[in-house]
Protein backbone atom coordinates (compact mmCIF):
# COMPACT_ATOMS: atom_id res chain seq x y z
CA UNK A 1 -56.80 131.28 166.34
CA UNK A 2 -53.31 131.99 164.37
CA UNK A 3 -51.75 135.35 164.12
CA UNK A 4 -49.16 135.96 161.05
CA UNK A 5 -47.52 138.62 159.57
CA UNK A 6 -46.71 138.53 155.57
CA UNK A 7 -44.52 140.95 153.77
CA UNK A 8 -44.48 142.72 150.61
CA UNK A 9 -42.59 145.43 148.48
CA UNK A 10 -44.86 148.03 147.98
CA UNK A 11 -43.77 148.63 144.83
CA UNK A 12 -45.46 145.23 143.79
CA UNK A 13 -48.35 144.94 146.11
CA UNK A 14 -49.30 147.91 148.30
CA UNK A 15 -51.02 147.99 151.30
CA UNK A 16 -52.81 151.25 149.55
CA UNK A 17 -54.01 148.74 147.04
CA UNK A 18 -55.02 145.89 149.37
CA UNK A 19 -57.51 148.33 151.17
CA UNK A 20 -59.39 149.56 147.86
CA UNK A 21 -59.01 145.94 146.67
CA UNK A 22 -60.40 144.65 149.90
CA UNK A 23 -59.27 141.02 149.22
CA UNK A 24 -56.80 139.25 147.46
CA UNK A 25 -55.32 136.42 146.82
CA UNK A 26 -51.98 135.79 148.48
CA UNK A 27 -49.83 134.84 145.56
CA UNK A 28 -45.88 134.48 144.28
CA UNK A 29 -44.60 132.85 147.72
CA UNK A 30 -41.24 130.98 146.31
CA UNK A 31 -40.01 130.09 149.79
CA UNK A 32 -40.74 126.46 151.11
CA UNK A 33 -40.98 127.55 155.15
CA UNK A 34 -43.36 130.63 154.17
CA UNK A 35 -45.23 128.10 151.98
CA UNK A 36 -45.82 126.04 154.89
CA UNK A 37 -46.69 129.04 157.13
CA UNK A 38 -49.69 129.41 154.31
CA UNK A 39 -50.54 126.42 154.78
CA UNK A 40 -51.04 126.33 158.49
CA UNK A 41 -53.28 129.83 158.21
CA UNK A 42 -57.19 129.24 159.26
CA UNK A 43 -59.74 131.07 157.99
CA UNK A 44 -59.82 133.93 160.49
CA UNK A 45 -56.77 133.91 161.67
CA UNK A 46 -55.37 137.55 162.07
CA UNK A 47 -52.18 138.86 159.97
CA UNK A 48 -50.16 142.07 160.19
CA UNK A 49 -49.15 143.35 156.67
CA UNK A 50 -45.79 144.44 156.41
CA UNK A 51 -43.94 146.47 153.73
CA UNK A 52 -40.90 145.17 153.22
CA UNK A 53 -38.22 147.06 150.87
CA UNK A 54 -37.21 150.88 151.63
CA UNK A 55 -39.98 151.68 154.50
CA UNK A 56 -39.65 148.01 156.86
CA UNK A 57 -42.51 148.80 158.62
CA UNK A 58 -46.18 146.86 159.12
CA UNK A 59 -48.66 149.40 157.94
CA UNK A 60 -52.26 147.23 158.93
CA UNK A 61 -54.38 144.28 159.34
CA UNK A 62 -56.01 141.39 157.60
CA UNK A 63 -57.75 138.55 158.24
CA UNK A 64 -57.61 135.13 156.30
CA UNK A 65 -60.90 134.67 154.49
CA UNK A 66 -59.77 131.70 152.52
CA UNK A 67 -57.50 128.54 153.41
CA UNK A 68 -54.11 127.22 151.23
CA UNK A 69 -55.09 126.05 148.15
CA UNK A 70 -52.54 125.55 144.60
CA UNK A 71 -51.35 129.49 143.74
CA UNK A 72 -52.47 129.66 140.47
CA UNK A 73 -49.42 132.02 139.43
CA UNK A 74 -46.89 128.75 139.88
CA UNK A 75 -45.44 127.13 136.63
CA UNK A 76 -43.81 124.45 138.05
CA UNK A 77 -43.92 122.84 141.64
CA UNK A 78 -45.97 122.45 144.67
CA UNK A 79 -46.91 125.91 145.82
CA UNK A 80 -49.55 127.33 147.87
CA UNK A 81 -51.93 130.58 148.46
CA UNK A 82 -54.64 132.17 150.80
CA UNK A 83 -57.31 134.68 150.73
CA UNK A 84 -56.32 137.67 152.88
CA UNK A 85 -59.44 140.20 153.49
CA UNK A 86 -58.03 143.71 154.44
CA UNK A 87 -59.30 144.58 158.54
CA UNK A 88 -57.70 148.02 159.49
CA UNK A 89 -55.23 150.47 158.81
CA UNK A 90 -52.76 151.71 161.21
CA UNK A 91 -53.36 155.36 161.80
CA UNK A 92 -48.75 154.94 162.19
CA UNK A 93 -46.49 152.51 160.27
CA UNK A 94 -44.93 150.36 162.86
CA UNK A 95 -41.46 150.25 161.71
CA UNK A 96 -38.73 147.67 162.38
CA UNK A 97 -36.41 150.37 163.76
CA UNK A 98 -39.19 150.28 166.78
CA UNK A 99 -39.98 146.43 166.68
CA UNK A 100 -36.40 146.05 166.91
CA UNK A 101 -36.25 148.33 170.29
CA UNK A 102 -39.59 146.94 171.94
CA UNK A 103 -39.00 143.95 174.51
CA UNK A 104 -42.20 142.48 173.49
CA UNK A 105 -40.43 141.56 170.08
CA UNK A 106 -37.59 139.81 171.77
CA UNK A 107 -38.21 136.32 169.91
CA UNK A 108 -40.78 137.97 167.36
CA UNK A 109 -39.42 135.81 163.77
CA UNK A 110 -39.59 139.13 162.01
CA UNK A 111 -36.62 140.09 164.51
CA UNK A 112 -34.79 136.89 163.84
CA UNK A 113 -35.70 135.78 160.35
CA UNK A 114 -36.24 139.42 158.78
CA UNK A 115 -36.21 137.63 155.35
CA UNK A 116 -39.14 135.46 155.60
CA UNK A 117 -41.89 136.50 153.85
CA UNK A 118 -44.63 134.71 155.66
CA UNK A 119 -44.02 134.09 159.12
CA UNK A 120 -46.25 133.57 162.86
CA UNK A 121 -46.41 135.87 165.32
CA UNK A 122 -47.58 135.00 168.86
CA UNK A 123 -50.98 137.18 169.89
CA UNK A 124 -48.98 138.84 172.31
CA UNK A 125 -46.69 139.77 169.25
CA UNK A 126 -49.66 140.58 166.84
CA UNK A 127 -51.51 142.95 170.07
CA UNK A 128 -48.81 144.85 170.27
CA UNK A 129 -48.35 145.98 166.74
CA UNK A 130 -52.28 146.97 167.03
CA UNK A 131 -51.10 148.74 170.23
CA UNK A 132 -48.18 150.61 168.45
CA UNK A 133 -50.25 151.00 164.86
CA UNK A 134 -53.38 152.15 166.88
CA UNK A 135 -55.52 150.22 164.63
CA UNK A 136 -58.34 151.65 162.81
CA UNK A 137 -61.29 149.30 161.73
CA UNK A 138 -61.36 149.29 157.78
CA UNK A 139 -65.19 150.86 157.32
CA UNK A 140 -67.56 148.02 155.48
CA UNK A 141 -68.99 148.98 151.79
């Protein structure tokens, strides 16, 4: 099973509105190596949702509950989406300030490649923002 992490501003997309949404379709990705990375996600693979703008800092969980297909919001070329289904919230943000700081980040791509909006984390990486977030299970309708 993959683990991922994608980023948003939460002024477009907020994690807020991904829990009452529940699912959504992961749209808008412009960037050819985070268009691959969607396309290498497996239904049930786990992601970390990160807000990316003025609060850097991964707020929950998700899980992919539909493979790559052609994003729908694309005018022109050859890009790609997922289904994301929201999983838990963090009870605390886990901001980069402290992924930055924690050894078990050392080669983490969010560290490296901070720009990349859709990028793999190792399960080490991915179990130890649950461990930081203290992830809550999202209760089921």
């Amino acid at each position: 099973m993959g683990c991922w992490l994608v980023k948003e501003e939460p002024t477009k997309y907020s994690f807020a509105c991904f829990l009452a949404d529940g699912r959504t379709e992961w749209t808008g990705v412009r960037n050819y190596q985070a268009r691959n990375h969607l396309r290498a996600m497996r239904l049930g693979d786990e992601v970390v949702f990160y807000h990316s703008g003025k609060l850097k800092a991964a707020l929950g969980t998700a899980v992919v509950a539909g493979e790559a297909f052609a994003d729908p919001t694309a005018e022109d070329g050859d890009w790609s989406c997922v289904v994301l289904e929201a999983a838990a919230a963090f009870a605390e943000p886990v901001p980069l300030s402290s992924v930055r700081k924690d050894p078990a980040f050392a080669e983490c791509v969010l560290v490296k490649n901070s720009r990349l909006s859709v990028m793999p984390l190792t399960a080490a990486e991915y179990r130890r923002f649950c461990q930081l977030g203290r992830a809550r299970k999202r209760a089921k309708a």
